[in-house]
C-alpha atoms as a PDB file:
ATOM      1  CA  UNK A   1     -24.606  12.883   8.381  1.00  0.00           C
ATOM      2  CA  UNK A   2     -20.757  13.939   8.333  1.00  0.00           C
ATOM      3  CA  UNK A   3     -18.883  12.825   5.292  1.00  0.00           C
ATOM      4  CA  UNK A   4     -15.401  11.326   6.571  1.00  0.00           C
ATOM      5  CA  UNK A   5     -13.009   9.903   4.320  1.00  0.00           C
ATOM      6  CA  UNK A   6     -11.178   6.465   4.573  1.00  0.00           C
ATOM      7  CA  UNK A   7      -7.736   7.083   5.304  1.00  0.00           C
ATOM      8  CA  UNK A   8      -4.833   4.244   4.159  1.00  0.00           C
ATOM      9  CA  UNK A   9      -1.428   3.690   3.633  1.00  0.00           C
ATOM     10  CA  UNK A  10       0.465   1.648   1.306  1.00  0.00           C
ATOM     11  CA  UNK A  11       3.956   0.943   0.865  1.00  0.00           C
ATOM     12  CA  UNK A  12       5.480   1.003  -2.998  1.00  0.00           C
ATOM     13  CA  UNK A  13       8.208  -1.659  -2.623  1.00  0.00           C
ATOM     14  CA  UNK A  14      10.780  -2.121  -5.917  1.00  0.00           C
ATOM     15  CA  UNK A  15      12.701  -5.125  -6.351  1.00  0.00           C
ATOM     16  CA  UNK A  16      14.913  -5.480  -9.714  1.00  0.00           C
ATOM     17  CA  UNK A  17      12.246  -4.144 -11.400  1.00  0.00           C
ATOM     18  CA  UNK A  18       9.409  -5.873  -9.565  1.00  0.00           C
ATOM     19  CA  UNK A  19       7.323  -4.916  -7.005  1.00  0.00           C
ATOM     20  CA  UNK A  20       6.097  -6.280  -4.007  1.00  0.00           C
ATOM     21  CA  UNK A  21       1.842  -6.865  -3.715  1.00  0.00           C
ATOM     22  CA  UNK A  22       0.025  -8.831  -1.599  1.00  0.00           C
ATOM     23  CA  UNK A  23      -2.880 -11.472  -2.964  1.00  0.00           C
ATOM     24  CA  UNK A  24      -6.102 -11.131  -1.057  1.00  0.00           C
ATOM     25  CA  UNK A  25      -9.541 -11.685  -1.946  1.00  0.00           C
ATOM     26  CA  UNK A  26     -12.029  -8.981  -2.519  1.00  0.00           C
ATOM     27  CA  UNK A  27     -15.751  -9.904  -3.189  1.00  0.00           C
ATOM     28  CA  UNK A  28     -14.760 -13.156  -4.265  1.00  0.00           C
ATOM     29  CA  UNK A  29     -12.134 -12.978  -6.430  1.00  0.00           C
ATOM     30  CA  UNK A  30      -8.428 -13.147  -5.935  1.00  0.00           C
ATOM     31  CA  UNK A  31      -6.742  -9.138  -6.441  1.00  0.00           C
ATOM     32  CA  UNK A  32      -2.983  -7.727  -6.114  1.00  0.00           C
ATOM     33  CA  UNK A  33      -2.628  -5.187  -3.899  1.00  0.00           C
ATOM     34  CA  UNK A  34       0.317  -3.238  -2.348  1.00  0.00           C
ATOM     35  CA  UNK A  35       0.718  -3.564   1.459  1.00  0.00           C
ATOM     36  CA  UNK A  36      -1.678  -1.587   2.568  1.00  0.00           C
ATOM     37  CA  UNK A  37      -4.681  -1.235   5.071  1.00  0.00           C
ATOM     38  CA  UNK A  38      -6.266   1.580   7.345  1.00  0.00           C
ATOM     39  CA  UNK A  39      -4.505   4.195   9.523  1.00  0.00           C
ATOM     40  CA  UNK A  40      -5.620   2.986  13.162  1.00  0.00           C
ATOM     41  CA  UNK A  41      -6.331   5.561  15.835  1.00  0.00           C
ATOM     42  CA  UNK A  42      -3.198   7.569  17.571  1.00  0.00           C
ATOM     43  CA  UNK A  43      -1.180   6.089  14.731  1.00  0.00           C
ATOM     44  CA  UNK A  44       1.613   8.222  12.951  1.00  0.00           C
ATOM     45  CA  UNK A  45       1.116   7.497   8.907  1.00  0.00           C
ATOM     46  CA  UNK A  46       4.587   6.169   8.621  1.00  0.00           C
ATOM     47  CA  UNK A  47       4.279   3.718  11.477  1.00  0.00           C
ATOM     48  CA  UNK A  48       1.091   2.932   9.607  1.00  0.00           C
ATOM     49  CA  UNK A  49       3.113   2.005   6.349  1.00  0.00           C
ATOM     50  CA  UNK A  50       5.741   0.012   8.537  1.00  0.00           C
ATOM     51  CA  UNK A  51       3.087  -2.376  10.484  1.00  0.00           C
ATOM     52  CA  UNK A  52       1.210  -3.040   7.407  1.00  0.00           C
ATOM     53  CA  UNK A  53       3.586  -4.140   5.513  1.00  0.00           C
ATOM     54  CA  UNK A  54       4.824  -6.161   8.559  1.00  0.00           C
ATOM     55  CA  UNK A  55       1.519  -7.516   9.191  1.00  0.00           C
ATOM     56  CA  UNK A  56       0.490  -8.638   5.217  1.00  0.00           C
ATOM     57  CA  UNK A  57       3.901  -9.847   4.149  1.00  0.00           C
ATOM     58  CA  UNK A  58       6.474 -10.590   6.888  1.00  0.00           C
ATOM     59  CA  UNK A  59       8.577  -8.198   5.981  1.00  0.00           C
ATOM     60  CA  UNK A  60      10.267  -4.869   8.016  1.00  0.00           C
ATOM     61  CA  UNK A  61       9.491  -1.769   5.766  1.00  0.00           C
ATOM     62  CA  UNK A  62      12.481   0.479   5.879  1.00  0.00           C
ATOM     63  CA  UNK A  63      10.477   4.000   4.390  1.00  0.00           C
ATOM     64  CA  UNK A  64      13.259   6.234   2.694  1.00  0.00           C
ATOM     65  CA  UNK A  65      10.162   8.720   0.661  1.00  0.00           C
ATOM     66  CA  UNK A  66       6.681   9.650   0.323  1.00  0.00           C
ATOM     67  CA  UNK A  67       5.567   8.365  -3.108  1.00  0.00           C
ATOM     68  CA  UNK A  68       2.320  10.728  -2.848  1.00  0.00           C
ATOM     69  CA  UNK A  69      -0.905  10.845  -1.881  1.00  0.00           C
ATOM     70  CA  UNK A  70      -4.338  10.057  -3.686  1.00  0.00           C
ATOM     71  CA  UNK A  71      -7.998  11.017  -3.323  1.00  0.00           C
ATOM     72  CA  UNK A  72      -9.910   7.835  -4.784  1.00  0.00           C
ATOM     73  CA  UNK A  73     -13.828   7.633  -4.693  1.00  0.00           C
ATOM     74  CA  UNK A  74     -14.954   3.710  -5.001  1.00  0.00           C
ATOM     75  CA  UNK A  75     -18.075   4.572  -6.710  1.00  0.00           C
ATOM     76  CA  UNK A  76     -20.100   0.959  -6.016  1.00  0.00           C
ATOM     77  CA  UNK A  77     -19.864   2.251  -2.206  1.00  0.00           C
ATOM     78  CA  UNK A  78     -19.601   5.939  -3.096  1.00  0.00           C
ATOM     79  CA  UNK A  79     -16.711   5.895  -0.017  1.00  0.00           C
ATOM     80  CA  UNK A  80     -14.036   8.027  -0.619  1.00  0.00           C
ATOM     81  CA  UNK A  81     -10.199   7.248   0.411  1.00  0.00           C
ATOM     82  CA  UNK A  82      -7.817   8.909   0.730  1.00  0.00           C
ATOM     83  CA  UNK A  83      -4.326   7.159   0.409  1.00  0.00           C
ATOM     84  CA  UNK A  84      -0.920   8.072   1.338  1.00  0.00           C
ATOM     85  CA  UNK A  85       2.009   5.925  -0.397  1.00  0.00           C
ATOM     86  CA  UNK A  86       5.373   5.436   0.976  1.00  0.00           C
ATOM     87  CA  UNK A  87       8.522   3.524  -0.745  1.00  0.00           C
ATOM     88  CA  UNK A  88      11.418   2.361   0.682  1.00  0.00           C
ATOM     89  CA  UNK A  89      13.075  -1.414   0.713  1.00  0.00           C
ATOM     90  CA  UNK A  90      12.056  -4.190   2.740  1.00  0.00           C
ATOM     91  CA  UNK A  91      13.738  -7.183   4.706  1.00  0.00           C
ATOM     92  CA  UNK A  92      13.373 -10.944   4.425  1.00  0.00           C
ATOM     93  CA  UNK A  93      10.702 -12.278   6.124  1.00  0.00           C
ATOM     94  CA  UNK A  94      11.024 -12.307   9.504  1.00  0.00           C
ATOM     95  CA  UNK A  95      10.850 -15.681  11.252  1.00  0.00           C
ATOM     96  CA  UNK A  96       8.282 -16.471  13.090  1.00  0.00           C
ATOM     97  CA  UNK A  97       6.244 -13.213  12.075  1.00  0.00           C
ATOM     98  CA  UNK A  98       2.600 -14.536  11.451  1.00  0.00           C
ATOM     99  CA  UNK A  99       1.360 -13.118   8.161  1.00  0.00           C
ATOM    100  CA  UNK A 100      -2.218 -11.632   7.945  1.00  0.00           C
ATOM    101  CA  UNK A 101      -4.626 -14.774   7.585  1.00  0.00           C
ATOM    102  CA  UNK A 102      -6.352 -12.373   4.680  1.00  0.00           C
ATOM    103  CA  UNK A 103      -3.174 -12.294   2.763  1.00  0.00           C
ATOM    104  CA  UNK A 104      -3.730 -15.229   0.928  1.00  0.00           C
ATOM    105  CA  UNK A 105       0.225 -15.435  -0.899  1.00  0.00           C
ATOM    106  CA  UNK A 106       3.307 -12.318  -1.794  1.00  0.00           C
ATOM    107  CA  UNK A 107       4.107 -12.121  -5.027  1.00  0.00           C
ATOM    108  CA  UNK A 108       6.908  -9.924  -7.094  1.00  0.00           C
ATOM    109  CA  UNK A 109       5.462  -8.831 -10.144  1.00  0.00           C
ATOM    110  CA  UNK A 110       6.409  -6.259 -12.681  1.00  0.00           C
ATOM    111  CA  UNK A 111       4.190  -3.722 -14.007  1.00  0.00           C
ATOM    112  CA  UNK A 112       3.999  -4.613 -17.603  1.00  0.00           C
ATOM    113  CA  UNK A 113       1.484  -7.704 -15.769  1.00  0.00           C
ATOM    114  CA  UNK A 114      -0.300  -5.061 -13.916  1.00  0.00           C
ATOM    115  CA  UNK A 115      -0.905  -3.070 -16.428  1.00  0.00           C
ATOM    116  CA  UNK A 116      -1.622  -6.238 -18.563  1.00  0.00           C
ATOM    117  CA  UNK A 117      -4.169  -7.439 -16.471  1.00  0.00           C
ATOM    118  CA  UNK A 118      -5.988  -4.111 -14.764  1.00  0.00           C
ATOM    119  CA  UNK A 119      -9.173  -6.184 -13.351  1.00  0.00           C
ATOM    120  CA  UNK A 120      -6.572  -7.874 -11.010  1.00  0.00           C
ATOM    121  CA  UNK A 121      -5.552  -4.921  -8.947  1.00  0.00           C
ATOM    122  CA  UNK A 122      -8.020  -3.970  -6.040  1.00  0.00           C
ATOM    123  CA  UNK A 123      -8.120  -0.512  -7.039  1.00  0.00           C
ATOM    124  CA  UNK A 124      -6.511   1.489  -9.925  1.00  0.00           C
ATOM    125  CA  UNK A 125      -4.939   3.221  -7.036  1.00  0.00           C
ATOM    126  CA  UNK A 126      -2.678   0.021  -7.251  1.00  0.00           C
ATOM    127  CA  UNK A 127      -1.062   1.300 -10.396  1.00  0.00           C
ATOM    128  CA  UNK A 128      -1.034   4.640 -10.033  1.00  0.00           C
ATOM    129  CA  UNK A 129       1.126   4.480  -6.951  1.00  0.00           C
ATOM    130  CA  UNK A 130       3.559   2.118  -9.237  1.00  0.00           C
ATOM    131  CA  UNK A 131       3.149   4.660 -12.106  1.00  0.00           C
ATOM    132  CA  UNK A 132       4.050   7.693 -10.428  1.00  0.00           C
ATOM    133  CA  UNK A 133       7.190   5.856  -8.337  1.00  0.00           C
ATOM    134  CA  UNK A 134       8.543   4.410 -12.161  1.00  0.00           C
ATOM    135  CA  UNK A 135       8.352   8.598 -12.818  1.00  0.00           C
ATOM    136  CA  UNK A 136      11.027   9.539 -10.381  1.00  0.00           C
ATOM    137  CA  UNK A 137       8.085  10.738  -7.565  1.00  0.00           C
ATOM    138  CA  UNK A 138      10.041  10.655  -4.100  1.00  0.00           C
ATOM    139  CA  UNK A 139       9.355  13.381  -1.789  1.00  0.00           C
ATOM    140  CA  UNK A 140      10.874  13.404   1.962  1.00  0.00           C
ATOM    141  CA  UNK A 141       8.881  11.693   4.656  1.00  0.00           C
ATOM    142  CA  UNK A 142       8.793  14.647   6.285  1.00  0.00           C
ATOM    143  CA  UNK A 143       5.971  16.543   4.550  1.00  0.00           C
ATOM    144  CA  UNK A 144       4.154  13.407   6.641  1.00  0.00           C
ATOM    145  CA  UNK A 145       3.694  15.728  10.087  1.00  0.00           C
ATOM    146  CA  UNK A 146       2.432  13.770  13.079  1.00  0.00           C
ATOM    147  CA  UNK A 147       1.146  16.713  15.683  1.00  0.00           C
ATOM    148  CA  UNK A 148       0.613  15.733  19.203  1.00  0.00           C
ATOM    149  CA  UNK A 149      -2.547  16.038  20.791  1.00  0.00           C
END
């Protein structure tokens, strides 16, 4: 059997000191996330990052860095993902844009709650990626190299 890892994207969104997660349920419980789901096939990370974000909250992701990426092994499932974070800002909704009908709500939330409340999160990954844009981490998008087939 070939090992392949899961590979995501997520997009670390900072407003006024909040940032932008999603509310979805996971195994029966209600968890923050940041925007974030699976790379799909022929897809360029960043456009990833963009639809996702688009897709769970309504909102056009403008990326401006790479925030970094993380190797995270869930060990329940013993799947391993690996997950590349972008930041940059983010419009108002857009009207009319149907919102993902997991997403159950948006919230803005600052990371003293986060960190406050650590069984809320999906994954630690969740605060990590706030952690790490908090310590200045901003690297260009271009490290992110989309080569054609």
């Amino acid at each position: 059997m070939v090992w392949t890892p899961r590979v995501t994207v997520a997009a670390v969104v900072e407003r006024d000191g909040r940032f932008l997660l999603v509310e979805e349920r996971e195994q029966g419980r209600s968890v923050y996330n940041q925007p974030a789901g699976h790379l799909e096939e022929d897809e360029d990370l960043i456009a990833a990052a963009v639809r996702e974000t688009l897709e769970e909250t309504g909102c056009r992701l403008t990326p401006q860095a790479l925030v970094g990426v993380y190797r995270w092994k869930h060990a329940p499932t013993g799947l391993t993902f690996i997950r590349v974070a972008v930041t940059g800002d983010v419009s108002e909704p857009v009207p009319g844009q149907v919102r993902d009908p997991d997403i159950l709500d948006t919230h803005w939330i600052d990371r003293e709650h986060l960190a406050a409340h650590p069984d809320s999160l999906r994954t630690p990954l969740v605060l990590r990626c706030i952690d790490d844009y908090l310590a200045g981490r901003r690297y260009p998008l271009d490290l992110l190299v989309d080569m054609p087939s």
